[in-house]
C-alpha atoms as a PDB file:
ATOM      1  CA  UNK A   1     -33.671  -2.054 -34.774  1.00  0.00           C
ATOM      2  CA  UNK A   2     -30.273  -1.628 -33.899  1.00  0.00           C
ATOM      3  CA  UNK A   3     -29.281  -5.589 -33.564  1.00  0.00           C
ATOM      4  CA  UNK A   4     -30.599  -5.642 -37.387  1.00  0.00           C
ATOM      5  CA  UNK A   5     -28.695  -2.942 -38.275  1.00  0.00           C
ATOM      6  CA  UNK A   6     -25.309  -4.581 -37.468  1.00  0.00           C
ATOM      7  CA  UNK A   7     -26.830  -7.867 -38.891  1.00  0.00           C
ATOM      8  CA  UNK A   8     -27.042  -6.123 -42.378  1.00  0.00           C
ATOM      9  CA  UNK A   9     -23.873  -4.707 -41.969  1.00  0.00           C
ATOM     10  CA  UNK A  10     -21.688  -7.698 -41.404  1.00  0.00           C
ATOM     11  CA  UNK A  11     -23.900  -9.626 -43.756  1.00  0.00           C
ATOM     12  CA  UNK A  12     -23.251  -6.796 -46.401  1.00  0.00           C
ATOM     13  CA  UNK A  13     -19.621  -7.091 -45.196  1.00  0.00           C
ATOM     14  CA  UNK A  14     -19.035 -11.107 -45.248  1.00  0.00           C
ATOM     15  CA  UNK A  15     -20.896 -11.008 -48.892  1.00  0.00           C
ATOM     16  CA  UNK A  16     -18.040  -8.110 -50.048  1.00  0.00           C
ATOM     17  CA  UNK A  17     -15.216 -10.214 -48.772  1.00  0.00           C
ATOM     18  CA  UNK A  18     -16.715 -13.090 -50.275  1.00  0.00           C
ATOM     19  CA  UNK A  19     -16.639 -11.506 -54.002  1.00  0.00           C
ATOM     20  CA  UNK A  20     -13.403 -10.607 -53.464  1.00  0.00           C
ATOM     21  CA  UNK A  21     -12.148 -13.768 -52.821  1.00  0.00           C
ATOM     22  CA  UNK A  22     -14.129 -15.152 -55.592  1.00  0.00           C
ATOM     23  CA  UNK A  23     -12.321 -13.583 -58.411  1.00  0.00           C
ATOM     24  CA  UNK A  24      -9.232 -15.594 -57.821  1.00  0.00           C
ATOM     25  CA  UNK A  25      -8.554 -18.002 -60.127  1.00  0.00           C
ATOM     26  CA  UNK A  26      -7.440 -21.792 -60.547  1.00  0.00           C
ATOM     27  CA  UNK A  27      -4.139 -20.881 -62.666  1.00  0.00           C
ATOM     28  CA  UNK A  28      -3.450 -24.553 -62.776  1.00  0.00           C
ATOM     29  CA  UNK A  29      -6.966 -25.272 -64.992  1.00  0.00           C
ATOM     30  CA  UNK A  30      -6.161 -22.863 -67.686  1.00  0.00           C
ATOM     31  CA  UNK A  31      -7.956 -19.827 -65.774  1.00  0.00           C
ATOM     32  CA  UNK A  32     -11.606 -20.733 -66.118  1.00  0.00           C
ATOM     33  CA  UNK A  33     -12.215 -22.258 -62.579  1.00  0.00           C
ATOM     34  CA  UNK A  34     -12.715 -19.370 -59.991  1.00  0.00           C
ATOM     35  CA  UNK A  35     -11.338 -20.883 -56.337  1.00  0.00           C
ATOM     36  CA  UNK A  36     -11.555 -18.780 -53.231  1.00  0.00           C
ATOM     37  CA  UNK A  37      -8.465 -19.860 -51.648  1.00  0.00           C
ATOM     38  CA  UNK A  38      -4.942 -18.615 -52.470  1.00  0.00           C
ATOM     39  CA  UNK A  39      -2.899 -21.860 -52.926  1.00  0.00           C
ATOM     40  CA  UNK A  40       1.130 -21.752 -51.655  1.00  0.00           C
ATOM     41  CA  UNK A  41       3.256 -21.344 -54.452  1.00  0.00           C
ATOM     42  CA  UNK A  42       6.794 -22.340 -53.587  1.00  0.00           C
ATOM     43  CA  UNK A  43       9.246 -19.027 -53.810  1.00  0.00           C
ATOM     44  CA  UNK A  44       6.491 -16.501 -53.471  1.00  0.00           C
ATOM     45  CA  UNK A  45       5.005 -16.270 -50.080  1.00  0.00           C
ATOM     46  CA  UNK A  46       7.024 -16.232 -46.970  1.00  0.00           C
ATOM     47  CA  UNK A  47      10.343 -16.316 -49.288  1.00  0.00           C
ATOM     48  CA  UNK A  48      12.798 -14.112 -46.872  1.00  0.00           C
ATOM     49  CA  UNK A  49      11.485 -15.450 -43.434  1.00  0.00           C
ATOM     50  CA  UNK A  50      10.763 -19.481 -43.742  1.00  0.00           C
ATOM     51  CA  UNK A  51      13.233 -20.643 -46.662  1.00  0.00           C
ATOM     52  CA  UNK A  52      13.394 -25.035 -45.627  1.00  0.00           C
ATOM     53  CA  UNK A  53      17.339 -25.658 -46.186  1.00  0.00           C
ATOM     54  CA  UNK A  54      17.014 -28.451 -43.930  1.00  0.00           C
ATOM     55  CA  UNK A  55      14.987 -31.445 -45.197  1.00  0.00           C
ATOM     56  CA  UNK A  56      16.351 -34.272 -42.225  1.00  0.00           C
ATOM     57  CA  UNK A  57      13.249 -36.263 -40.416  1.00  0.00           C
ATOM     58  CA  UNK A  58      13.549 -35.387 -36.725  1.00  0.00           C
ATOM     59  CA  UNK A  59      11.786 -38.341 -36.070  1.00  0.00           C
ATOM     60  CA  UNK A  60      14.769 -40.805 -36.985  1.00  0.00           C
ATOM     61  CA  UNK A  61      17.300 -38.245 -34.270  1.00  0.00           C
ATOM     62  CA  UNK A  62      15.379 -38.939 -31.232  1.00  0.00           C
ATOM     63  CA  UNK A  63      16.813 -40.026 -28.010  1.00  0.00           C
ATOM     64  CA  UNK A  64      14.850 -42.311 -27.655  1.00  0.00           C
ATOM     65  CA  UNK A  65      10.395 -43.275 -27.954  1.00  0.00           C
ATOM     66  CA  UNK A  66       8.402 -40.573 -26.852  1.00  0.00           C
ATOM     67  CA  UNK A  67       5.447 -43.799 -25.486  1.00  0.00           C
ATOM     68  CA  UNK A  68       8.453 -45.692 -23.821  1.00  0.00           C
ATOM     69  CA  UNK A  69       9.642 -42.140 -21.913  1.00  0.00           C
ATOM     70  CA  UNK A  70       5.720 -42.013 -20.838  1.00  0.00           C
ATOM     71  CA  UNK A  71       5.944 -45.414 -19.600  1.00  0.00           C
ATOM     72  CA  UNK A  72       9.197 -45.774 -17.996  1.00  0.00           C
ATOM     73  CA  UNK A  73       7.681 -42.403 -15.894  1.00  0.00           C
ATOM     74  CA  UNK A  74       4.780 -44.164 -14.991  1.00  0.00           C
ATOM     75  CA  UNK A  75       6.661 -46.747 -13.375  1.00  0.00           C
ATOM     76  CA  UNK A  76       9.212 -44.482 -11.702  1.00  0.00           C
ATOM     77  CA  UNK A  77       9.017 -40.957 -11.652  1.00  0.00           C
ATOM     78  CA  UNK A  78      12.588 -39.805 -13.282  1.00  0.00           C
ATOM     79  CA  UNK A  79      13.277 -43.091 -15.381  1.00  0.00           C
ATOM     80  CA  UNK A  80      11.669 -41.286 -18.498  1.00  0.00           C
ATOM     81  CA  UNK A  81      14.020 -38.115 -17.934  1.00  0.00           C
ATOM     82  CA  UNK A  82      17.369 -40.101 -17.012  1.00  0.00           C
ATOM     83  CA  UNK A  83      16.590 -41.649 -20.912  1.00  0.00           C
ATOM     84  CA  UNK A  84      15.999 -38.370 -22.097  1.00  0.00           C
ATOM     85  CA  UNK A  85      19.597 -36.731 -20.558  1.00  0.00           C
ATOM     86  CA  UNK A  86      17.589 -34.661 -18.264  1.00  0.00           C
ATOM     87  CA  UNK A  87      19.552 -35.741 -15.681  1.00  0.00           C
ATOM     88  CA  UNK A  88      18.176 -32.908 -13.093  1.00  0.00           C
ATOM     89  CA  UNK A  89      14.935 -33.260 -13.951  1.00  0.00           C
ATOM     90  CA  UNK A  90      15.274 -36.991 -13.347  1.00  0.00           C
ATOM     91  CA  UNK A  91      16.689 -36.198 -10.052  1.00  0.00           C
ATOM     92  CA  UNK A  92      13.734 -33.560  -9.398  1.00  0.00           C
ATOM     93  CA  UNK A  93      10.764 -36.035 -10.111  1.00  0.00           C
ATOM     94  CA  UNK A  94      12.339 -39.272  -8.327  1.00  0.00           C
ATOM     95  CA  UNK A  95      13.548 -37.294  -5.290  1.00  0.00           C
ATOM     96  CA  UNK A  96       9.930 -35.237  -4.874  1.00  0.00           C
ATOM     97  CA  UNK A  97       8.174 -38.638  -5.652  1.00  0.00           C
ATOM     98  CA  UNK A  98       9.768 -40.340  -3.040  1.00  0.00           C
ATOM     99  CA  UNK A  99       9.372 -37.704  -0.083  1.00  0.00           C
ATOM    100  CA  UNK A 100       6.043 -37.359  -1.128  1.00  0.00           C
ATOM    101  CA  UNK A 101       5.256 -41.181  -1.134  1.00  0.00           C
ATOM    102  CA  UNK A 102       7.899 -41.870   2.259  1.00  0.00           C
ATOM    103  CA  UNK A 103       5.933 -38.926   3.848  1.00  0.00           C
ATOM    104  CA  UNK A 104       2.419 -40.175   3.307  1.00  0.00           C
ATOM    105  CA  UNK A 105       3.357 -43.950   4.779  1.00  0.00           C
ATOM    106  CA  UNK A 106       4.433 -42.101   7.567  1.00  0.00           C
ATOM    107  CA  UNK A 107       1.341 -40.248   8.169  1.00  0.00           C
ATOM    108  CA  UNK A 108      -0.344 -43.517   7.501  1.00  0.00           C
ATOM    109  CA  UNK A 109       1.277 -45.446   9.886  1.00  0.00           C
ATOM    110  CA  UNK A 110       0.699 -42.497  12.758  1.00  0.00           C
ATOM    111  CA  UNK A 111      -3.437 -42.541  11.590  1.00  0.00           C
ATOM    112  CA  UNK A 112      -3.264 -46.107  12.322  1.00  0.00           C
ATOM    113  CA  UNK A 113      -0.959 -45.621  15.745  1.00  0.00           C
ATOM    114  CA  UNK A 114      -3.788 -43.258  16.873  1.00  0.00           C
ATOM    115  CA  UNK A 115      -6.971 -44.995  15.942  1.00  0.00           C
ATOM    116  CA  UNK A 116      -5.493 -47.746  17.958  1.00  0.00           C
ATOM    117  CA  UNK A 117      -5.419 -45.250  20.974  1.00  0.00           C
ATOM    118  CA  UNK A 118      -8.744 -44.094  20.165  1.00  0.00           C
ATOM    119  CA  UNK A 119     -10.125 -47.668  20.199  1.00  0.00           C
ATOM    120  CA  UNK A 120      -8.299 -48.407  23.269  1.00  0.00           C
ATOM    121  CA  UNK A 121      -9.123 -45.736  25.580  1.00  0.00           C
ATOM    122  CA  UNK A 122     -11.522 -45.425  28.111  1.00  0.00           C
ATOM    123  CA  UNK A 123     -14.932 -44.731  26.560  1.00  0.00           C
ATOM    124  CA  UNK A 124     -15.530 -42.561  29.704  1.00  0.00           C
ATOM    125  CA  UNK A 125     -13.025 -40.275  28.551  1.00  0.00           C
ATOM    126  CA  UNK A 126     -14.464 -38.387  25.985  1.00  0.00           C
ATOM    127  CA  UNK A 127     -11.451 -35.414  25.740  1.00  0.00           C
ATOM    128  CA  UNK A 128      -9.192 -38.021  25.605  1.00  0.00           C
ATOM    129  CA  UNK A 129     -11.415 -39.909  22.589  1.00  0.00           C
ATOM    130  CA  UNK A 130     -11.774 -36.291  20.946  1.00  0.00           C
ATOM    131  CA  UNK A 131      -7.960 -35.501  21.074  1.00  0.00           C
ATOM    132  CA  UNK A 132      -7.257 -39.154  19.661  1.00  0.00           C
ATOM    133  CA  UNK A 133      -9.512 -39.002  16.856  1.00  0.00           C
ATOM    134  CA  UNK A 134      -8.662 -35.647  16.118  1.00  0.00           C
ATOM    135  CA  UNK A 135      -4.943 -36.444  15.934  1.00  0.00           C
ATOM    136  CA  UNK A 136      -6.052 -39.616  13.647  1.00  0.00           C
ATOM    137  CA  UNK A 137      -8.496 -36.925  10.874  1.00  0.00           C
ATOM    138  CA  UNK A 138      -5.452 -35.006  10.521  1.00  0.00           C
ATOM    139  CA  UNK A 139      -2.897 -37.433   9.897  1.00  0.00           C
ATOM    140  CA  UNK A 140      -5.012 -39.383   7.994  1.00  0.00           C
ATOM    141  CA  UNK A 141      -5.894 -36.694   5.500  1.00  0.00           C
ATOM    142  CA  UNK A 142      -1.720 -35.466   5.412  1.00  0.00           C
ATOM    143  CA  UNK A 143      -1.340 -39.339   4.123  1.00  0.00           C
ATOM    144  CA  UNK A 144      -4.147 -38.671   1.287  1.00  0.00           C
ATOM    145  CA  UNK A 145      -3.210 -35.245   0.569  1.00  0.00           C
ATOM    146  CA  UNK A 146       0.350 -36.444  -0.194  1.00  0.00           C
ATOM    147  CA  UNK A 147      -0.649 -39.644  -1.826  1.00  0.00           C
ATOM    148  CA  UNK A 148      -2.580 -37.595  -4.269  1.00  0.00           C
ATOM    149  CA  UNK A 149       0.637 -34.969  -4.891  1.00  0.00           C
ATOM    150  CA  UNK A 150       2.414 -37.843  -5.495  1.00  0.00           C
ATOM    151  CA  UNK A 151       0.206 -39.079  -8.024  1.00  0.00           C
ATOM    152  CA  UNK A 152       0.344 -35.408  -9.465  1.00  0.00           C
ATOM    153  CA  UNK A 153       4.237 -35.507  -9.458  1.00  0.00           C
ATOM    154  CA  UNK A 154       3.821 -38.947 -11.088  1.00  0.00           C
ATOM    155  CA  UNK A 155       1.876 -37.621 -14.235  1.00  0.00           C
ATOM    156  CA  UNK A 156       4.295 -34.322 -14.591  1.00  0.00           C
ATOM    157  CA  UNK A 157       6.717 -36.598 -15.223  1.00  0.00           C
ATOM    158  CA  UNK A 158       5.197 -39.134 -17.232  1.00  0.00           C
ATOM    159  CA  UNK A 159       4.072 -35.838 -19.781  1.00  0.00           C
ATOM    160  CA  UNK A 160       7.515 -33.801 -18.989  1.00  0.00           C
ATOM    161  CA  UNK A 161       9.417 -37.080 -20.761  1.00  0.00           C
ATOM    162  CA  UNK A 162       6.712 -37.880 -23.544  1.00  0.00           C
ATOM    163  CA  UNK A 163       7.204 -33.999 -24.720  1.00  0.00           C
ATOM    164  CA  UNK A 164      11.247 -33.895 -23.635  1.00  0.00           C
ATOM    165  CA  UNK A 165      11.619 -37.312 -25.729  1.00  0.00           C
ATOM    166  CA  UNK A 166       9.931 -35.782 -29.023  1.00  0.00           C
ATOM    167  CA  UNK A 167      11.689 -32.894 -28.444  1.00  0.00           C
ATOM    168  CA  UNK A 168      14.872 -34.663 -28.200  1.00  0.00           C
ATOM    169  CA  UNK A 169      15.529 -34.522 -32.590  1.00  0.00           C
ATOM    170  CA  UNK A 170      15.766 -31.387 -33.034  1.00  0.00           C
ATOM    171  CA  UNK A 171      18.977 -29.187 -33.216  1.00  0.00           C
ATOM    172  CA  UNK A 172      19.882 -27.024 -29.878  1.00  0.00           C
ATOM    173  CA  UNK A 173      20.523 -23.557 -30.167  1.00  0.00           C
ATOM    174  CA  UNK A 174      22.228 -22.461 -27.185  1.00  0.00           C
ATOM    175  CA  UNK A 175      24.601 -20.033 -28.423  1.00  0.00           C
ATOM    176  CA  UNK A 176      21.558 -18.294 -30.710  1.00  0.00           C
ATOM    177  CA  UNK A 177      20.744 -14.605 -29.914  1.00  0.00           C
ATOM    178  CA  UNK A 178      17.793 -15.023 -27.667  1.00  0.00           C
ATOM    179  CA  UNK A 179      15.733 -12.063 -29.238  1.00  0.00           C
ATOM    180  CA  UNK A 180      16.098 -11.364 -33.059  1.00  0.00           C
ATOM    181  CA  UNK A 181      14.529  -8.419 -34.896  1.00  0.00           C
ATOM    182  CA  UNK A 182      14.266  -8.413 -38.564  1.00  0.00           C
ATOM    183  CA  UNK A 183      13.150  -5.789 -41.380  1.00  0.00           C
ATOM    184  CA  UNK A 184      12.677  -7.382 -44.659  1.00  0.00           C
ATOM    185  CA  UNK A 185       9.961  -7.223 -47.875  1.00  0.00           C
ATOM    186  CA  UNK A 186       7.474  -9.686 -48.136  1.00  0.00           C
ATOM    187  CA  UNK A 187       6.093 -11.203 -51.218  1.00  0.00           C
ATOM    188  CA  UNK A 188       4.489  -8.104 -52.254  1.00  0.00           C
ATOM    189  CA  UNK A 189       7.465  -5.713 -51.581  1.00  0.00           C
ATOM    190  CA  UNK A 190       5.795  -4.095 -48.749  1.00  0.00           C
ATOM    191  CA  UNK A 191       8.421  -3.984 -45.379  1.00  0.00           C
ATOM    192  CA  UNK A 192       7.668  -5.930 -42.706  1.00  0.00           C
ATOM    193  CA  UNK A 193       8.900  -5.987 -39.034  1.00  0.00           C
ATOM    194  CA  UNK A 194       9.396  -9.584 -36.998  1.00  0.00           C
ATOM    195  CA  UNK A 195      10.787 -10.402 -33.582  1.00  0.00           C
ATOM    196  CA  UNK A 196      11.496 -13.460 -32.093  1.00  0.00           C
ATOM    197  CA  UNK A 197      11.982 -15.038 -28.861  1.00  0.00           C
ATOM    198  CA  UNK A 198      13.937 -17.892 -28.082  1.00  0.00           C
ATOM    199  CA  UNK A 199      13.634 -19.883 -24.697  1.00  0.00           C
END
């Protein structure tokens, strides 16, 4: 009873909004179409808070291809960056991507050191075995945990250059207020409050 009360309601609800909407009309047709979606009309909505003064394609200002950024990442972590002038991030991504990679042959070549012991030692030594193989599990999984953070590091830098490199058109604004409030009317005269955030 109750789930078809609030049925009826929001049915009765959706239909009102739905006459409402209906009454607009098609000015463009000579007023006889009715259309239920307000069109933009330039100079009317949004005229005090998103005027476009500037008309320039981004696209044509940027450093340098977002896809070659991507790929010059994916073959070293860094490249995409150092062609984006993000030369600490560059630094950041190559220098973690190498300790990461350096670490995890090292590990590898210390698995490898002690499955040779293992192999090697007397089979009638089974603490000896245990500590061996032990020693070999651990370093073997440090050399796949890193070789997997590396591959992590690798994509963060691949995605870091593809969005730095379409990013790289637009206009910086360092010396912009980095929280503006602002009180004006909108289309219908009414005030309206709006705060924004740069970072």
């Amino acid at each position: 009873m109750r789930t078809s009360f609030i049925i009826v309601v929001l049915l009765l609800s959706a239909a009102g909004v739905a006459a409402d909407d209906s009454t607009l009309v098609d000015s463009t047709r000579g007023g006889e179409i009715p259309v239920d979606t307000l069109l933009f009309e330039p100079g009317q909505m949004l005229r005090s808070f998103a005027a476009v003064t500037d008309t320039t394609n981004r696209e044509t200002r940027l450093i340098q291809n977002p896809t070659t950024a991507l790929l010059k990442s994916l073959a070293v972590p860094g490249l995409g960056q150092l062609g984006n002038r993000r030369y600490l991030k560059a630094v950041l991504f190559f220098g973690l991507d190498v300790w990461m990679i350096g670490s995890a042959i090292h590990y590898g070549r210390q698995a490898s050191d002690f499955r040779e012991l293992y192999g090697a030692a007397d089979p009638d030594n089974v603490t000896l075995r245990n500590d061996y193989y032990s020693l070999y599990r651990d370093r073997k999984d440090e050399r796949n945990k890193l070789t997997w953070y590396a591959v992590i590091v690798t994509f963060f830098s691949m995605f870091d250059a593809y969005v730095d490199a379409h990013l790289s058109g637009f206009p910086r604004r360092e010396d912009d207020a980095v929280l503006r409030m602002q009180l004006a009317p909108d289309c219908d005269g009414r005030p309206v409050a709006s705060v924004s955030l740069s970072f």
